[in-house]
PDB file of N, CA and C in Angstrom:
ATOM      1  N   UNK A   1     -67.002  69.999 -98.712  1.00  0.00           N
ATOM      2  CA  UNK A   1     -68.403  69.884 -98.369  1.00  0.00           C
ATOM      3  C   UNK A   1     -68.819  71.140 -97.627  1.00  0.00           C
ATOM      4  N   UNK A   2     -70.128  71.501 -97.843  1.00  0.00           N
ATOM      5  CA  UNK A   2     -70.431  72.971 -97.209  1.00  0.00           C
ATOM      6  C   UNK A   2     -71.367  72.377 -96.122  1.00  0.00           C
ATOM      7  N   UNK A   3     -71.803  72.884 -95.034  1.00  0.00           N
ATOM      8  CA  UNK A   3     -72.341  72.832 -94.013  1.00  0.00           C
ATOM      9  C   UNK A   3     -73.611  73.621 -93.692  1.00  0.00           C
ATOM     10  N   UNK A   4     -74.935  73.598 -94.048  1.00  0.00           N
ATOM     11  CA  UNK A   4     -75.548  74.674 -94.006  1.00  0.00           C
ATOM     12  C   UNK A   4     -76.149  75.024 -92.637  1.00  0.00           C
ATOM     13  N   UNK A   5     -76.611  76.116 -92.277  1.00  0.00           N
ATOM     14  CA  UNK A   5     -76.706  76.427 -90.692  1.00  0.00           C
ATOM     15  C   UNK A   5     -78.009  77.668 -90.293  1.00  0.00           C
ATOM     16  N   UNK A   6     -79.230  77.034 -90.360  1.00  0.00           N
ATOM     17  CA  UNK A   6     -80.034  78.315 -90.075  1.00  0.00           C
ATOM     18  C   UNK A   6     -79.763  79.336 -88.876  1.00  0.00           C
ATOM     19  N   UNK A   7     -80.120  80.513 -89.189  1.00  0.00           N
ATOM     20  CA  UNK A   7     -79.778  81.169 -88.205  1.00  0.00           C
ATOM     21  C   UNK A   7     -80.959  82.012 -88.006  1.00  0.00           C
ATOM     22  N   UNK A   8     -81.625  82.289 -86.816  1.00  0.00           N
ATOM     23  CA  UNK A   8     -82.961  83.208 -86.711  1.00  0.00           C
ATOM     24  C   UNK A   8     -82.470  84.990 -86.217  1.00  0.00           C
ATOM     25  N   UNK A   9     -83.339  85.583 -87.162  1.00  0.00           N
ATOM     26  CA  UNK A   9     -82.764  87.357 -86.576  1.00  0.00           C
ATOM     27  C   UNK A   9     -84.533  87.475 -86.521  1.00  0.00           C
ATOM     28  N   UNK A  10     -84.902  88.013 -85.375  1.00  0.00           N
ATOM     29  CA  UNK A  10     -86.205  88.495 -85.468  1.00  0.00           C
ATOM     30  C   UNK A  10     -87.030  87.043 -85.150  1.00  0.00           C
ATOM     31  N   UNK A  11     -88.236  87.958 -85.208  1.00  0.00           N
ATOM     32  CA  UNK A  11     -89.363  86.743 -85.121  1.00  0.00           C
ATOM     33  C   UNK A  11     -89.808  86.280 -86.668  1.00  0.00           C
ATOM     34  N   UNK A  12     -89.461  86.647 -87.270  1.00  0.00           N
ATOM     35  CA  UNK A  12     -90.038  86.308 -88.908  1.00  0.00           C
ATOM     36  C   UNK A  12     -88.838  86.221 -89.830  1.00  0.00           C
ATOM     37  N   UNK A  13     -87.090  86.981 -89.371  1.00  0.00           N
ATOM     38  CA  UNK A  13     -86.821  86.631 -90.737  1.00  0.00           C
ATOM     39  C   UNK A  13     -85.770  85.322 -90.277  1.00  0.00           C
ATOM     40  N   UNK A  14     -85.556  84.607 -91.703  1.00  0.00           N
ATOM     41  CA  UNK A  14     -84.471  83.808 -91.350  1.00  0.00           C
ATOM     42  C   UNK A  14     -83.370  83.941 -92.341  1.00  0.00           C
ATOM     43  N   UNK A  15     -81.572  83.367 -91.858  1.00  0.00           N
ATOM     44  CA  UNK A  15     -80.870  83.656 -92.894  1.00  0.00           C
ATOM     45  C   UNK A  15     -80.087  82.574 -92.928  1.00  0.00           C
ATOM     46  N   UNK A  16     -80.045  82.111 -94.085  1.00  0.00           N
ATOM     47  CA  UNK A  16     -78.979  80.789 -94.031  1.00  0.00           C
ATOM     48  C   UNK A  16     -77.227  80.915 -94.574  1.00  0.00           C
ATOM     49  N   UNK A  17     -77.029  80.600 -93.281  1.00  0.00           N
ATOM     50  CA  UNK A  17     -75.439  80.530 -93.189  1.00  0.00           C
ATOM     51  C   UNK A  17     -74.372  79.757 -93.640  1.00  0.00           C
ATOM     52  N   UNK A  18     -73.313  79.662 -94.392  1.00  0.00           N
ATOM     53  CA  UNK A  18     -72.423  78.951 -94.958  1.00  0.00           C
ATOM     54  C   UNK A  18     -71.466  78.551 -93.937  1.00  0.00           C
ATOM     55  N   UNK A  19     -70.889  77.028 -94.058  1.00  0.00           N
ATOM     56  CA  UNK A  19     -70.062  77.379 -93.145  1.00  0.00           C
ATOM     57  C   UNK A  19     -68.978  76.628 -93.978  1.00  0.00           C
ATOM     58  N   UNK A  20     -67.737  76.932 -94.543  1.00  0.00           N
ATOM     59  CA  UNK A  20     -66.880  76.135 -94.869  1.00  0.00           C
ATOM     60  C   UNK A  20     -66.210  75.358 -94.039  1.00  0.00           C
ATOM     61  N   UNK A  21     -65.833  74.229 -94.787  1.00  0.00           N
ATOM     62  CA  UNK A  21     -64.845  73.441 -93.977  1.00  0.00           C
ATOM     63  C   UNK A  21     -63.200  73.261 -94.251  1.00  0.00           C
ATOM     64  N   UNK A  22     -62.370  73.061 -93.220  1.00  0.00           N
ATOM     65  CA  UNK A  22     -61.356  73.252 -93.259  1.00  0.00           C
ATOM     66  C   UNK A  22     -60.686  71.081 -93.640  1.00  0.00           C
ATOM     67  N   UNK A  23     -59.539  71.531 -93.904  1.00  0.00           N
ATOM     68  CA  UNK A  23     -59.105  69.916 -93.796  1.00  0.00           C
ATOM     69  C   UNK A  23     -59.865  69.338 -92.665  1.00  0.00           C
ATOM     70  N   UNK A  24     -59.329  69.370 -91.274  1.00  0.00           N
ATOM     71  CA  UNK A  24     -58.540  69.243 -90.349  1.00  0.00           C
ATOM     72  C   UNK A  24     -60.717  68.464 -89.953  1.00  0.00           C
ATOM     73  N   UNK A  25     -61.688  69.082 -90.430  1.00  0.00           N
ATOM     74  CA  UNK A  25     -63.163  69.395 -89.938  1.00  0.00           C
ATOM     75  C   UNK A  25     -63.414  67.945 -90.878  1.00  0.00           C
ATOM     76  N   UNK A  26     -62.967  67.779 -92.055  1.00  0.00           N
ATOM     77  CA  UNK A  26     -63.864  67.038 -93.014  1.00  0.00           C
ATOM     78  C   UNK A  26     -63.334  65.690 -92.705  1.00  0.00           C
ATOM     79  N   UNK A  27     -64.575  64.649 -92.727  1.00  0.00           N
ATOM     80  CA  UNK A  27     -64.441  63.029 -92.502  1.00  0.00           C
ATOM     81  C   UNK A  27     -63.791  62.497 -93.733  1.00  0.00           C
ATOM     82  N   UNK A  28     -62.155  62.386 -93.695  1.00  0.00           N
ATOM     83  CA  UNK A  28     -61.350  62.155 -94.535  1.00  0.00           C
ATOM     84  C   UNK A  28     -60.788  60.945 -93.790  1.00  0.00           C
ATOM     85  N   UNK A  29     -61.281  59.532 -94.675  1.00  0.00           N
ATOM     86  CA  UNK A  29     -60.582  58.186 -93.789  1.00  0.00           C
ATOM     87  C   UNK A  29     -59.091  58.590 -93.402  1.00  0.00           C
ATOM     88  N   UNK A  30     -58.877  58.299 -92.315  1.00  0.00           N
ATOM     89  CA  UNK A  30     -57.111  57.531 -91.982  1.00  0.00           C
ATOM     90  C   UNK A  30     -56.252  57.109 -92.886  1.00  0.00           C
ATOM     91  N   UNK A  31     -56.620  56.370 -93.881  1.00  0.00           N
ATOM     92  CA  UNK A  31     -56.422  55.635 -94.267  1.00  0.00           C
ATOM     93  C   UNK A  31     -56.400  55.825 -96.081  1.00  0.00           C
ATOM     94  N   UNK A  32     -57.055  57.032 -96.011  1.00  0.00           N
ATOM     95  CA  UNK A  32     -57.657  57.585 -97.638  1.00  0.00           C
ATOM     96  C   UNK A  32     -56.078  57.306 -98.294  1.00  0.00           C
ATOM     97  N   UNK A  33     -54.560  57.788 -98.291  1.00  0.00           N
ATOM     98  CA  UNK A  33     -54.074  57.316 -99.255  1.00  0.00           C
ATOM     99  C   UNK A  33     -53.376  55.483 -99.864  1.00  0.00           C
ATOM    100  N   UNK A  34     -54.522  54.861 -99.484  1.00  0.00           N
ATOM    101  CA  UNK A  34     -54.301  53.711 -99.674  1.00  0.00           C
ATOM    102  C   UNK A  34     -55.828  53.513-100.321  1.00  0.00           C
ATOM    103  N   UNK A  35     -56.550  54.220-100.264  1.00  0.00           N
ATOM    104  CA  UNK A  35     -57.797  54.468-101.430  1.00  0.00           C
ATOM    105  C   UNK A  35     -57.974  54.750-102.290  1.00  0.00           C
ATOM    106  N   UNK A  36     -57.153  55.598-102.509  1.00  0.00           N
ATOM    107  CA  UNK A  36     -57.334  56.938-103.777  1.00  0.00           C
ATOM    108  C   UNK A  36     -56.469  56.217-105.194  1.00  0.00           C
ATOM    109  N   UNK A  37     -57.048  56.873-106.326  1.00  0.00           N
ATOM    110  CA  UNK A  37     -56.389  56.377-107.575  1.00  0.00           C
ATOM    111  C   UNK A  37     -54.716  56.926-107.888  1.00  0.00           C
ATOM    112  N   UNK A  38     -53.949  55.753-107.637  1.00  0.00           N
ATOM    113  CA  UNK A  38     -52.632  56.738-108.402  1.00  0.00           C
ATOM    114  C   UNK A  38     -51.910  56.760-109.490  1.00  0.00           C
ATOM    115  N   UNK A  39     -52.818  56.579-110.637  1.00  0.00           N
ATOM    116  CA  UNK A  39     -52.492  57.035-112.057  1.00  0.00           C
ATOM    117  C   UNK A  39     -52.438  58.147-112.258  1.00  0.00           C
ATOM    118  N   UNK A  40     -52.070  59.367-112.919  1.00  0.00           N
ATOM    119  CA  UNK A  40     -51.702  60.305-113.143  1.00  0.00           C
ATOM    120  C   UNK A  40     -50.901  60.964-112.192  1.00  0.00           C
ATOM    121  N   UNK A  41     -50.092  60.655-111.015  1.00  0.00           N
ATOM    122  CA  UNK A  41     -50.145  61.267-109.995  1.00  0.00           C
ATOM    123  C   UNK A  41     -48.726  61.286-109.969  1.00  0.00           C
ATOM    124  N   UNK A  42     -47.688  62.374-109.488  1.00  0.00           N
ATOM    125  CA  UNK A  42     -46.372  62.553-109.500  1.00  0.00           C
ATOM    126  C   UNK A  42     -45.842  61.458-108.211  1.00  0.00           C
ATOM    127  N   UNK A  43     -44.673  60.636-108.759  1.00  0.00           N
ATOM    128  CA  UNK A  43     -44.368  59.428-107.625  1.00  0.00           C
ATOM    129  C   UNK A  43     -42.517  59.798-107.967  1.00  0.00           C
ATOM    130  N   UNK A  44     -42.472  59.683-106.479  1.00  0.00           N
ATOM    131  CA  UNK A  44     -40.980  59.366-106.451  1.00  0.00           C
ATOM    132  C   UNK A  44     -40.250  57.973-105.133  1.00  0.00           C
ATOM    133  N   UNK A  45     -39.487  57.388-105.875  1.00  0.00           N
ATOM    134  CA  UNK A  45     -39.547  56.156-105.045  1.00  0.00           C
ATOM    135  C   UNK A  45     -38.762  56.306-103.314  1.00  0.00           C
ATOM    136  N   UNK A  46     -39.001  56.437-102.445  1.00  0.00           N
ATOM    137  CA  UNK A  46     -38.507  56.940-101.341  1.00  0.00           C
ATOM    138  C   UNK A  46     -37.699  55.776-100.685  1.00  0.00           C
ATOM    139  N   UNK A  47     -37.808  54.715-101.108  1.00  0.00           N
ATOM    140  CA  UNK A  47     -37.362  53.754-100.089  1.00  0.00           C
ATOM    141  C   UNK A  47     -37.512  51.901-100.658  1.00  0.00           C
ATOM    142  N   UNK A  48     -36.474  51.251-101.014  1.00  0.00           N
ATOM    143  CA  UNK A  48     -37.008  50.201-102.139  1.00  0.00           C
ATOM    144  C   UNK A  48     -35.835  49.188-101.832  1.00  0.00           C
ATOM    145  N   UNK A  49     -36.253  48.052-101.264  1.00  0.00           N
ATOM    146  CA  UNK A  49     -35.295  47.345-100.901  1.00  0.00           C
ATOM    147  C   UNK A  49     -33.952  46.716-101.880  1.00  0.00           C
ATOM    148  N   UNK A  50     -34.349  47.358-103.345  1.00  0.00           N
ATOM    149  CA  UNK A  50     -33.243  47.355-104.140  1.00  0.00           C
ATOM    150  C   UNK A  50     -32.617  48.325-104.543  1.00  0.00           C
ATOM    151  N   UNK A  51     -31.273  49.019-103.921  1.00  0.00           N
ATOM    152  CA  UNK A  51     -30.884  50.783-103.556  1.00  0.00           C
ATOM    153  C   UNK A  51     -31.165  51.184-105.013  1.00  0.00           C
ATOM    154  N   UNK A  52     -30.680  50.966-106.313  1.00  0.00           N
ATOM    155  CA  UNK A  52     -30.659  51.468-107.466  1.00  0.00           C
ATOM    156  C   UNK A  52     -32.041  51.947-107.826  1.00  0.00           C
ATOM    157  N   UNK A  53     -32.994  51.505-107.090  1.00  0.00           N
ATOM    158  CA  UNK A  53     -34.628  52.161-107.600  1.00  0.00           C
ATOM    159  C   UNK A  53     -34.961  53.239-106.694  1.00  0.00           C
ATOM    160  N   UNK A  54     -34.020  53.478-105.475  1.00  0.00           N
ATOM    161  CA  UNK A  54     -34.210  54.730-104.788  1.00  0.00           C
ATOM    162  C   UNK A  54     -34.117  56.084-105.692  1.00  0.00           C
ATOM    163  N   UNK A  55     -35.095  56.894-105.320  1.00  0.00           N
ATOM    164  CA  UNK A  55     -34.645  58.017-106.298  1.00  0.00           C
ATOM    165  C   UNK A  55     -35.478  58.028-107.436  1.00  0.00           C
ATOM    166  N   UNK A  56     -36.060  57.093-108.297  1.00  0.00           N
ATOM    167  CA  UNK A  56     -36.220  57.258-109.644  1.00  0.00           C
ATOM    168  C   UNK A  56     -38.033  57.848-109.259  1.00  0.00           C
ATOM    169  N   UNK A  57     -38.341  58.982-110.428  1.00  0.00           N
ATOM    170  CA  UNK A  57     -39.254  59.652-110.202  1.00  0.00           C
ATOM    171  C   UNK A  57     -40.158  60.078-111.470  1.00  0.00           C
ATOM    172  N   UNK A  58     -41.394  60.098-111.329  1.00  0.00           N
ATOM    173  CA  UNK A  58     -42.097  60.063-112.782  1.00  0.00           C
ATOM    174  C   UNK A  58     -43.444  60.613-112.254  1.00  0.00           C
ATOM    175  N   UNK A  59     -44.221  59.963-113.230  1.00  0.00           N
ATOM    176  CA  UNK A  59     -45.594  60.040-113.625  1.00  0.00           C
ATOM    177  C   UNK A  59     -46.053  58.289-113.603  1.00  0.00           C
ATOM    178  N   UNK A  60     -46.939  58.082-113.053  1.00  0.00           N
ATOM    179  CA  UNK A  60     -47.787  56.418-112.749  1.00  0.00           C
ATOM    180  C   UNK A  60     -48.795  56.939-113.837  1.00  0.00           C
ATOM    181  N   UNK A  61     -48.189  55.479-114.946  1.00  0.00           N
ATOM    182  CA  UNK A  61     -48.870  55.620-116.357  1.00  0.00           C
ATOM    183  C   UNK A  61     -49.550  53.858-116.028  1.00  0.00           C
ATOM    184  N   UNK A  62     -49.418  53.083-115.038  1.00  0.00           N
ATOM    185  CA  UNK A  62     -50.102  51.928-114.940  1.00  0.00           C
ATOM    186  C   UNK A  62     -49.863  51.025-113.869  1.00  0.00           C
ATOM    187  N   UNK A  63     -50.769  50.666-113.308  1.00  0.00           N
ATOM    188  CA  UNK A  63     -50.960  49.965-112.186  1.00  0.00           C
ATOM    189  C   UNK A  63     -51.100  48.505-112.176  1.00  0.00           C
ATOM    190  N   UNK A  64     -50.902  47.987-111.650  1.00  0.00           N
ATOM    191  CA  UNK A  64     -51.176  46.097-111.432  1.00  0.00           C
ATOM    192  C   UNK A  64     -51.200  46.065-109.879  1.00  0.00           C
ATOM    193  N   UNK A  65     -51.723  44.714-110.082  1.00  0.00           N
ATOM    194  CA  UNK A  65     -51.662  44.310-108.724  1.00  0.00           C
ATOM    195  C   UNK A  65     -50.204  44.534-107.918  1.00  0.00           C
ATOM    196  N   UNK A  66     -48.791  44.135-108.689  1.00  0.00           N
ATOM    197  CA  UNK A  66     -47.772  43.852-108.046  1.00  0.00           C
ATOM    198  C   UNK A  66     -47.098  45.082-108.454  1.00  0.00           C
ATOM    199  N   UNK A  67     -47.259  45.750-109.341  1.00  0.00           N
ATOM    200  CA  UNK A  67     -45.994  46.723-109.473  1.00  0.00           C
ATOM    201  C   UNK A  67     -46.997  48.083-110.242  1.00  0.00           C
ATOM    202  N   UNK A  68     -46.079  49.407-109.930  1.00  0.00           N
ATOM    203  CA  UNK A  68     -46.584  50.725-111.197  1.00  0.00           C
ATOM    204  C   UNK A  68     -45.668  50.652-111.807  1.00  0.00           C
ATOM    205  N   UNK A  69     -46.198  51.108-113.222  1.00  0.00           N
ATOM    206  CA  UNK A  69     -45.268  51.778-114.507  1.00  0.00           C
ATOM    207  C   UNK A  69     -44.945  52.904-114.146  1.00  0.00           C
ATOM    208  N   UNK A  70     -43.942  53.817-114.132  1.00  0.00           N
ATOM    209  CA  UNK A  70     -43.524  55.223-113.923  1.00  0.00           C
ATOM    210  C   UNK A  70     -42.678  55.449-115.381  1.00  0.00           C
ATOM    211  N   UNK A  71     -42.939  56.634-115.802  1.00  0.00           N
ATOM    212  CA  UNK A  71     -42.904  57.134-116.693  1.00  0.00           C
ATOM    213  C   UNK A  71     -41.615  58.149-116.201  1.00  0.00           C
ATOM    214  N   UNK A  72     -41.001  58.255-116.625  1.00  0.00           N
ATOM    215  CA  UNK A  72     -39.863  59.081-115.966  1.00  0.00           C
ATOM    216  C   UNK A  72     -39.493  59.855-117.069  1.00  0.00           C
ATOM    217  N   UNK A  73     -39.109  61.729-116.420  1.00  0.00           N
ATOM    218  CA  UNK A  73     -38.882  63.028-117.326  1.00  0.00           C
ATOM    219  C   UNK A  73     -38.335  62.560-119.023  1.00  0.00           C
ATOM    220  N   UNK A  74     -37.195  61.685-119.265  1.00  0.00           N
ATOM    221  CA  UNK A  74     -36.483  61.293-120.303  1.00  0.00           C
ATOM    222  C   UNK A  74     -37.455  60.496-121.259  1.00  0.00           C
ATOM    223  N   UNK A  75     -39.125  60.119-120.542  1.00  0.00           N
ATOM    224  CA  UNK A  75     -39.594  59.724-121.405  1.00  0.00           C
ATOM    225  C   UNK A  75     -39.804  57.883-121.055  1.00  0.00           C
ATOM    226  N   UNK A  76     -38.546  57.352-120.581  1.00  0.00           N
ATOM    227  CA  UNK A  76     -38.424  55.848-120.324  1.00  0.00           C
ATOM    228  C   UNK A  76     -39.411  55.948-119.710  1.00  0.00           C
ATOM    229  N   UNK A  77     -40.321  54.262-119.662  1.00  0.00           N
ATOM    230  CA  UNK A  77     -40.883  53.633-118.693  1.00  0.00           C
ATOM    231  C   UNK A  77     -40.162  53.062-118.255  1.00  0.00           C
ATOM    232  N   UNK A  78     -40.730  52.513-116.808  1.00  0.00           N
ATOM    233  CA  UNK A  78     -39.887  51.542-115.698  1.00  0.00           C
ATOM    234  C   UNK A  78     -41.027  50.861-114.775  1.00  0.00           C
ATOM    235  N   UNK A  79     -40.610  49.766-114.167  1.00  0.00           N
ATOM    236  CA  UNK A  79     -41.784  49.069-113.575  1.00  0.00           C
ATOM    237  C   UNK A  79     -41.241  48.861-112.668  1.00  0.00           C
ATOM    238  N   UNK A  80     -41.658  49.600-111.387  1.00  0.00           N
ATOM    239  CA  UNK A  80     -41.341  49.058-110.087  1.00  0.00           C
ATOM    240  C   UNK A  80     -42.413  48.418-109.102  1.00  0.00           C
ATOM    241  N   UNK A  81     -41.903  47.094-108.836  1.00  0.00           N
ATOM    242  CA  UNK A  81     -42.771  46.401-107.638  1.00  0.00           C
ATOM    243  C   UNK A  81     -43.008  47.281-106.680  1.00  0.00           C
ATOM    244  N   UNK A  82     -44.041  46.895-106.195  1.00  0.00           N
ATOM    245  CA  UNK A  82     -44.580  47.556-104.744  1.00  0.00           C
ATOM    246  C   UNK A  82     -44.077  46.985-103.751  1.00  0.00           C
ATOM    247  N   UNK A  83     -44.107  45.658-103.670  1.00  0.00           N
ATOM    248  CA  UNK A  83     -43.560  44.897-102.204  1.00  0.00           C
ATOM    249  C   UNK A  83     -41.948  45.534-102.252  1.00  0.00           C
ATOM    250  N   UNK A  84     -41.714  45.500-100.843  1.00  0.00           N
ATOM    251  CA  UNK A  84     -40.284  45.992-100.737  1.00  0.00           C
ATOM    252  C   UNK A  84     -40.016  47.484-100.850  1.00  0.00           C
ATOM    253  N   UNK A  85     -41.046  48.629-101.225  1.00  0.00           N
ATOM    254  CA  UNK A  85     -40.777  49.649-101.889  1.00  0.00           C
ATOM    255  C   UNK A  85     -41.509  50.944-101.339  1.00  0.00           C
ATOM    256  N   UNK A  86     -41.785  51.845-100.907  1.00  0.00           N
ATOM    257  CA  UNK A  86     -41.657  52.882-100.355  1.00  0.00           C
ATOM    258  C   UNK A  86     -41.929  54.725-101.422  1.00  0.00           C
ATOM    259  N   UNK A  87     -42.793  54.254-101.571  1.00  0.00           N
ATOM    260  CA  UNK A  87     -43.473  55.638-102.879  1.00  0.00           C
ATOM    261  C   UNK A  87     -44.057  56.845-102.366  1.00  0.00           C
ATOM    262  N   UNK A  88     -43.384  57.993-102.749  1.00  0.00           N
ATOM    263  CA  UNK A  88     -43.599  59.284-101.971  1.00  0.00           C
ATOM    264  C   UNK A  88     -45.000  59.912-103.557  1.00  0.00           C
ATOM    265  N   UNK A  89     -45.669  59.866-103.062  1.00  0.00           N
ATOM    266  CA  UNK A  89     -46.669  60.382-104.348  1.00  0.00           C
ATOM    267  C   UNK A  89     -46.734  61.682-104.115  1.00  0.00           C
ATOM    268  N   UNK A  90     -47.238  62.506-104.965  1.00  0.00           N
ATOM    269  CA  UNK A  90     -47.611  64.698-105.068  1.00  0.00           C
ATOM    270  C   UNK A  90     -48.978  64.209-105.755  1.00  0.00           C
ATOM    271  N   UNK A  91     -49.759  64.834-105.075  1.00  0.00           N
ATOM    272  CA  UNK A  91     -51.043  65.595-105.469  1.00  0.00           C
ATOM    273  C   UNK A  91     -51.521  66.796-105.159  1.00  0.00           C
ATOM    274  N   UNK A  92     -51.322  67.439-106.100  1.00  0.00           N
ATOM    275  CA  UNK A  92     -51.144  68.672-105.891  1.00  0.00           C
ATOM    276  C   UNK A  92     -50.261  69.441-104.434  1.00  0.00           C
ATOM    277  N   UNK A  93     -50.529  69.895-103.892  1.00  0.00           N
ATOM    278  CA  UNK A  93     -50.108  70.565-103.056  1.00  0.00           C
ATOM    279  C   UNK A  93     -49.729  69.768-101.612  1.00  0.00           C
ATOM    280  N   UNK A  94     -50.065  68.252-102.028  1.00  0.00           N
ATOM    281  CA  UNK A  94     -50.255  67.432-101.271  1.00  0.00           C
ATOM    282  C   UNK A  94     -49.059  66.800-101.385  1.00  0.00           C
ATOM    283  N   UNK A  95     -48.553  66.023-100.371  1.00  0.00           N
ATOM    284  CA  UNK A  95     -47.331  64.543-100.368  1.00  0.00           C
ATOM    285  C   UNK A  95     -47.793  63.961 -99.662  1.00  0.00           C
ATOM    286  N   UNK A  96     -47.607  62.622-100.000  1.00  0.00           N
ATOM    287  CA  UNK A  96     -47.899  61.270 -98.587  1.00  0.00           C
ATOM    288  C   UNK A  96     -46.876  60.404 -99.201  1.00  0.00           C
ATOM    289  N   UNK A  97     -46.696  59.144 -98.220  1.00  0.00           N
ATOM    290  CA  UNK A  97     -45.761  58.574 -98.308  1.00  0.00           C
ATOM    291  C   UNK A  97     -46.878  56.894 -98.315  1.00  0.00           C
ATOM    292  N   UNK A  98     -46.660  56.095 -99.291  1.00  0.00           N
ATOM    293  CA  UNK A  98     -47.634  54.982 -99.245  1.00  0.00           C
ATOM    294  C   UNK A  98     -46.147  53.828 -99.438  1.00  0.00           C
ATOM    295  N   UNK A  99     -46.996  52.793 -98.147  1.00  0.00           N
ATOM    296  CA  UNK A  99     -45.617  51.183 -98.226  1.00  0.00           C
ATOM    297  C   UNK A  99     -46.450  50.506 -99.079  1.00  0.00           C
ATOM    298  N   UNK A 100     -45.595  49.845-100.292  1.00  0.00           N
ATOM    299  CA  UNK A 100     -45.712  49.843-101.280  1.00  0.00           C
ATOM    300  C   UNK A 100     -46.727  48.121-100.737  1.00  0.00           C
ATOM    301  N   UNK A 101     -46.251  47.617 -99.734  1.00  0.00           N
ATOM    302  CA  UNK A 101     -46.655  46.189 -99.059  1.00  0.00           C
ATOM    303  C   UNK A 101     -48.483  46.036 -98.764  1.00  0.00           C
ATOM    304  N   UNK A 102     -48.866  47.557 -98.598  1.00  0.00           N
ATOM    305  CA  UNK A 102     -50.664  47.944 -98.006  1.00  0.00           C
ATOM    306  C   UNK A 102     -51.277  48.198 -99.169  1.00  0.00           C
ATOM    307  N   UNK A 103     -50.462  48.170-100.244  1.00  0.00           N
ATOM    308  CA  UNK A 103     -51.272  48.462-101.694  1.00  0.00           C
ATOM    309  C   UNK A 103     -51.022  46.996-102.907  1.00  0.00           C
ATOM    310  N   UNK A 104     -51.180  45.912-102.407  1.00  0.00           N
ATOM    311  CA  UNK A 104     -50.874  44.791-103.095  1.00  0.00           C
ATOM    312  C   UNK A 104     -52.101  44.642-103.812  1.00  0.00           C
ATOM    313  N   UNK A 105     -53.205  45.452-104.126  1.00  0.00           N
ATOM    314  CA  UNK A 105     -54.027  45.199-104.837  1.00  0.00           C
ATOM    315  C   UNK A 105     -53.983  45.524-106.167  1.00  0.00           C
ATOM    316  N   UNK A 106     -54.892  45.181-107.213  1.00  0.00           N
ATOM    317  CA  UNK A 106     -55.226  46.087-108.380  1.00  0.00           C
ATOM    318  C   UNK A 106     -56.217  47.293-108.065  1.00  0.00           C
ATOM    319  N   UNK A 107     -55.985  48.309-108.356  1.00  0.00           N
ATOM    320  CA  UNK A 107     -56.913  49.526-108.456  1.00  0.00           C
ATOM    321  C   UNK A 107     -58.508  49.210-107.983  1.00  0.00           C
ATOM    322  N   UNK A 108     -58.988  48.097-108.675  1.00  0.00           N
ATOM    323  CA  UNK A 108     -60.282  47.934-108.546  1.00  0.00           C
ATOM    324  C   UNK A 108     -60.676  47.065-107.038  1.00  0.00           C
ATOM    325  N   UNK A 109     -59.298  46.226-107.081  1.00  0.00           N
ATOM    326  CA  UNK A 109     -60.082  45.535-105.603  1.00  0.00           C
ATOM    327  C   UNK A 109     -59.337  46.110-104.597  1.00  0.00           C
ATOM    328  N   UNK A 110     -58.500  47.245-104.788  1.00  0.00           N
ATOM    329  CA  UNK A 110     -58.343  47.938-103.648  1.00  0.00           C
ATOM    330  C   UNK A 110     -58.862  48.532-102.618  1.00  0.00           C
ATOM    331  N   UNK A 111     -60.563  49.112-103.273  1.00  0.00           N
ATOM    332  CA  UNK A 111     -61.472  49.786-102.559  1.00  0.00           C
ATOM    333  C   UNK A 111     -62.434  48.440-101.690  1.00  0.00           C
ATOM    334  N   UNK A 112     -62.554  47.310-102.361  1.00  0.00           N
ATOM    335  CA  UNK A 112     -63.449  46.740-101.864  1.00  0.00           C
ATOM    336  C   UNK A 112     -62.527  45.780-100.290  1.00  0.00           C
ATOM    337  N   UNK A 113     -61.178  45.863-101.397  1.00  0.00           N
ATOM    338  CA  UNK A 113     -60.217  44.814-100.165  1.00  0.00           C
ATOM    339  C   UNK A 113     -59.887  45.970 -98.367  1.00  0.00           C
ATOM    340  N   UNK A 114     -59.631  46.820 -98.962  1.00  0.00           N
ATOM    341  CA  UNK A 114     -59.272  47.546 -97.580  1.00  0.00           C
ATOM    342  C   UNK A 114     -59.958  48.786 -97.195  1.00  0.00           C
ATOM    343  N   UNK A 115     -60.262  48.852 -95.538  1.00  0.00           N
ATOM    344  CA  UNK A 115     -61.254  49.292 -95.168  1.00  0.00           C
ATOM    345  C   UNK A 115     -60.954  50.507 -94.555  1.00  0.00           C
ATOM    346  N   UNK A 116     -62.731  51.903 -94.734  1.00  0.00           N
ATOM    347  CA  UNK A 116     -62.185  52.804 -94.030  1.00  0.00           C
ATOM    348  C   UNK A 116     -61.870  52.963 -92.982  1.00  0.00           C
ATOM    349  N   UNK A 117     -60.675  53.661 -92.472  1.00  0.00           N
ATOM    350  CA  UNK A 117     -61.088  53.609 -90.947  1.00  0.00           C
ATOM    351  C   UNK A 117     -61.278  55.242 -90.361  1.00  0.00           C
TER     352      UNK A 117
END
């Protein structure tokens, strides 16, 4: 988001100033990665109360209420529940870490079920 900022030089002229914003400036909920869509988005499972799903890492090709599809390099799909489970997502340049327990929604009533803070 840009910030615009008059600035007066003189008695007559005026010049309008840009001001970018940095992360750290912009009203980004608390809470935003438990908002945001994570289909297309690089996931690796960080933490899953069944050890053999630790580790496994893909692409989120589908969402449900209870579990994502991950698409993993070899091509397999796999469906891992959320409850119990611990998902390190990449967006771009980005990582967060989402408990799989605060996202028990479907995509759609996720936004309406939990709030910004």
């Amino acid at each position: 988001m840009i910030e615009m900022k008059e600035v007066t030089k003189g008695k007559k002229e005026t010049k309008t100033e840009r001001k970018s914003e940095t992360k750290s400036e912009r009203n980004i909920p608390k809470n935003f990665k438990y908002l945001m869509e994570y289909i297309g988005l690089e996931v690796e499972i960080a933490d899953s109360s069944s050890p053999e799903r630790i580790g496994i890492s893909g692409l989120v090709v589908d969402e449900t209420k209870n579990a994502f599809k991950i698409e993993k390099k070899n091509g397999k799909e796999v469906v891992i529940p959320k409850k119990g489970a611990k998902f390190l997502f990449r967006k771009g340049e980005e990582t967060f870490l989402v408990e799989g327990s605060k996202i028990l929604y479907s995509p759609e009533e996720r936004l309406k079920k939990i709030k910004f803070e």
